[in-house]
Protein backbone atom coordinates (compact mmCIF):
# COMPACT_ATOMS: atom_id res chain seq x y z
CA UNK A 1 11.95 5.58 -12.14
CA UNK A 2 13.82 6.86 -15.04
CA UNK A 3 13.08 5.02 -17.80
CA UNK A 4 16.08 4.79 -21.08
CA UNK A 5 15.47 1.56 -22.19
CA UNK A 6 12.82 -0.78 -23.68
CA UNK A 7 14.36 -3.89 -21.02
CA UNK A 8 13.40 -0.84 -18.03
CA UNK A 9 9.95 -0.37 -19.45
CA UNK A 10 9.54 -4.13 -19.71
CA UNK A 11 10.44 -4.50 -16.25
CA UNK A 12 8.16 -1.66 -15.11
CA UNK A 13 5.29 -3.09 -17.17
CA UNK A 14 5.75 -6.20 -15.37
CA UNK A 15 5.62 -4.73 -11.92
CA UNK A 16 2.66 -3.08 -12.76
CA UNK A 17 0.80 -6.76 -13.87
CA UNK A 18 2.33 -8.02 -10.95
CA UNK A 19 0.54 -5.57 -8.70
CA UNK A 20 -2.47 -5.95 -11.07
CA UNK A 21 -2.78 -9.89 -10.57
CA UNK A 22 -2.29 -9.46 -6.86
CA UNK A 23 -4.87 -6.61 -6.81
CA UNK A 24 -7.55 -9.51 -8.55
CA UNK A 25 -6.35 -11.96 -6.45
CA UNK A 26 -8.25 -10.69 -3.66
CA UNK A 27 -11.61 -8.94 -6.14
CA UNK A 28 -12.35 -12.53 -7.59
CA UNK A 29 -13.32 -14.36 -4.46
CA UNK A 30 -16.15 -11.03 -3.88
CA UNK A 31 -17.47 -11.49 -7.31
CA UNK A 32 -18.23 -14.66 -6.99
CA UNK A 33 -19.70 -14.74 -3.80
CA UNK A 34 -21.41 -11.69 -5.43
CA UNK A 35 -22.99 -13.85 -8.50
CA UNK A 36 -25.97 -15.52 -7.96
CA UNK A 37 -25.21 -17.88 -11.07
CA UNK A 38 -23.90 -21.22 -10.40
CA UNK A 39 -21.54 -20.95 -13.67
CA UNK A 40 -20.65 -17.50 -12.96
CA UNK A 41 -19.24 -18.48 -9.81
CA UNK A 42 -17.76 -21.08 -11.39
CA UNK A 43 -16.11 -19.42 -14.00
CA UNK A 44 -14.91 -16.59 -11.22
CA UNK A 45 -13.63 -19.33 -8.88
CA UNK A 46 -11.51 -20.89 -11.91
CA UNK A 47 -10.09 -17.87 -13.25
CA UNK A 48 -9.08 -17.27 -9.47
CA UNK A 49 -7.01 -20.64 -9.75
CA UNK A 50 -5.36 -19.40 -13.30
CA UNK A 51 -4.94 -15.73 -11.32
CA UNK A 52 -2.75 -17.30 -8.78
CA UNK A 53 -0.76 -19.21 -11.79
CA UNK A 54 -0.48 -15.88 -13.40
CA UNK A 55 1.36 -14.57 -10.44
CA UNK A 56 3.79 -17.11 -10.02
CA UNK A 57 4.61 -16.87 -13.91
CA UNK A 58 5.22 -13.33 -13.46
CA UNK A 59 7.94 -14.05 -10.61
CA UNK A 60 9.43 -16.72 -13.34
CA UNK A 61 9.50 -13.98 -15.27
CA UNK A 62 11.15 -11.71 -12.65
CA UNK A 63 13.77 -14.07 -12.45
CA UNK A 64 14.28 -14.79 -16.13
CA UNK A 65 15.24 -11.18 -16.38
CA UNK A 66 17.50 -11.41 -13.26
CA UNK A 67 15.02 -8.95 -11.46
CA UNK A 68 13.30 -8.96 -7.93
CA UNK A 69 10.24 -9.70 -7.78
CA UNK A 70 8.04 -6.38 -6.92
CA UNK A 71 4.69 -4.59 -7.48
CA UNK A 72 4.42 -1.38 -8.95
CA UNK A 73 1.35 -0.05 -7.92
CA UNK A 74 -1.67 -0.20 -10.85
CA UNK A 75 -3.86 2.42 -10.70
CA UNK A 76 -5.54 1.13 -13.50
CA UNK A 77 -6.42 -2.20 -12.12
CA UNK A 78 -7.49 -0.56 -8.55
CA UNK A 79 -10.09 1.51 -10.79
CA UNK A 80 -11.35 -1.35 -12.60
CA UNK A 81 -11.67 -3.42 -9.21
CA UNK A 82 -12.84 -0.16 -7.46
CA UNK A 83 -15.77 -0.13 -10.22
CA UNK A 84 -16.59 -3.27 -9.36
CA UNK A 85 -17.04 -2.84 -5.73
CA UNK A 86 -19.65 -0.45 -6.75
CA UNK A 87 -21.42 -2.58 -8.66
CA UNK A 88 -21.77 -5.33 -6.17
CA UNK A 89 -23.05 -2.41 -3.95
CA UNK A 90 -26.13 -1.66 -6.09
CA UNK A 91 -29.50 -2.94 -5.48
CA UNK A 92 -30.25 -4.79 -8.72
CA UNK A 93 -31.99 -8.07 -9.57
CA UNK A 94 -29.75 -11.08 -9.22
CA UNK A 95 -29.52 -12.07 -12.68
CA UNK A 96 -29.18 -7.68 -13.67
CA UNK A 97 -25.62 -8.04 -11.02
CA UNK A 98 -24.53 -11.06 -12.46
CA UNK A 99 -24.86 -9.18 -16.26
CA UNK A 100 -23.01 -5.93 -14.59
CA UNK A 101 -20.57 -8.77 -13.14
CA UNK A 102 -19.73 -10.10 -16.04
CA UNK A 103 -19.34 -6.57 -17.73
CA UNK A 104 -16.86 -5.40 -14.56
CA UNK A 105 -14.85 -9.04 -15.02
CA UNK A 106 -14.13 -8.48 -19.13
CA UNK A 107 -12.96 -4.61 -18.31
CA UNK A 108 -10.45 -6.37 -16.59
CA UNK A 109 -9.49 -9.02 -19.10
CA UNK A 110 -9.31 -6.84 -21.80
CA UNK A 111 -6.89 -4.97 -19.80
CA UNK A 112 -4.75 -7.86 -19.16
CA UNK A 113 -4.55 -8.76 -22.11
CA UNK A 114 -3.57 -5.28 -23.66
CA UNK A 115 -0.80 -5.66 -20.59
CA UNK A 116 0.37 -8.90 -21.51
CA UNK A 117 0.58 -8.51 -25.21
CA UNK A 118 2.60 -5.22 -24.72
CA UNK A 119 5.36 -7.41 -22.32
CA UNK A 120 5.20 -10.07 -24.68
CA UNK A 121 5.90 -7.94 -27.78
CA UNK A 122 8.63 -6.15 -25.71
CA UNK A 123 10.31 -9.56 -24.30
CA UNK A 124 10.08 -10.79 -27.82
CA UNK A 125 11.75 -7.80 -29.28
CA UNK A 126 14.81 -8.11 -26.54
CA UNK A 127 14.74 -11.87 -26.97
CA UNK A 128 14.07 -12.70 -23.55
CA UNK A 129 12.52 -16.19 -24.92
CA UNK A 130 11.79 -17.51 -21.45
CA UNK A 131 9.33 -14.42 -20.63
CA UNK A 132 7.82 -14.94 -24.28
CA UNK A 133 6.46 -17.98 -23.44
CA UNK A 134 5.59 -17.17 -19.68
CA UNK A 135 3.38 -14.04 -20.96
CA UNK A 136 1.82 -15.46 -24.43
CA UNK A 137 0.97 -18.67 -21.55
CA UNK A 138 -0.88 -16.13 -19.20
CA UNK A 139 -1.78 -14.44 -22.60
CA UNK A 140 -3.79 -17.23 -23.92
CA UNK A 141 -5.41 -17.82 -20.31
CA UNK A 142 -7.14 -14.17 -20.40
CA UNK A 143 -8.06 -14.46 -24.27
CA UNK A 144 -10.08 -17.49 -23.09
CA UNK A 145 -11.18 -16.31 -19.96
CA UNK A 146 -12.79 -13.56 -21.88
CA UNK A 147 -14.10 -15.72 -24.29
CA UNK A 148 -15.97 -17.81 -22.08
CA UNK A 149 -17.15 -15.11 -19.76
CA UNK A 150 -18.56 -14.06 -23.76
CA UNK A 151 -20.15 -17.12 -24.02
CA UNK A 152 -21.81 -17.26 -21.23
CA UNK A 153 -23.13 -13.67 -20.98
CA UNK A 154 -24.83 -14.34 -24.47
CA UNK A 155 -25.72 -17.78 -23.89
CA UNK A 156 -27.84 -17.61 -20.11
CA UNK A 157 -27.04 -14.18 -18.29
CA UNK A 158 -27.84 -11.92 -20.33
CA UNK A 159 -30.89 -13.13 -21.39
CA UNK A 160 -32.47 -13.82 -17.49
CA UNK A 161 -31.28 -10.40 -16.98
CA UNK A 162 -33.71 -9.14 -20.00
């Protein structure tokens, strides 16, 4: 795709976090049968919910721009997700996995959210107000979704794992 415009890369950028939602749409539900903590499964089975949300925000946003919803393929995500197939794979203490867990999960939301402040920057720019909102929404979901998988890394899972 030949790109000229900032409203092209926008919509390319949001193919690509369309794919990459979809893509964690089907990682989350490993990872937490994967943890062996109660709240990390939890927290994995919740941010599965907001994942879902996220997709259908992005296909608001689609249509807000008077664009078809489709997925361009995120390599980026499908390395992040492919390094954390290999870390379920390893033989390592329950509470060691659900530290590497954790590690895997915020890769990923720091990713998202360097995807979703990029869009949001670029919707705000071309004042597509509708897709503002829709990505600083999704926005604020991963900023907290990091925060608590922070929270409880330092608070419980990091320490068993020590």
């Amino acid at each position: 795709m030949k790109l000229d415009t900032l409203r092209e890369l926008l919509v390319e950028q949001v193919q690509d976090l369309y794919d990459a939602e979809q893509q964690l749409t089907k990682a989350l539900p490993k990872m937490a049968k994967a943890a062996s903590s109660r709240e990390l499964k939890a927290a994995f089975e919740k941010h599965l919910r907001e994942t879902e949300g996220h997709v259908e925000r992005l296909e608001k946003a689609f249509e807000a721009l008077g664009e078809k919803a489709k997925a361009k393929t995120c390599k980026a995500m499908k390395g992040l997700i492919e390094e954390g197939s290999e870390t379920m794979k390893e033989d390592a203490e329950p509470e060691v996995l659900d530290a590497a867990l954790i590690a895997a999960a915020q890769r990923v939301e720091h990713y998202e959210i360097a995807g979703y402040g990029t869009v949001r920057s670029y919707a705000r720019l071309l004042k597509e107000t509708k897709c503002v909102s829709l990505f600083e929404a999704t926005l604020n979901e991963e900023a907290a979704t990091d925060q608590a998988l922070t929270q409880l890394a330092e608070g419980v899972i990091n320490v068993q794992a020590a």
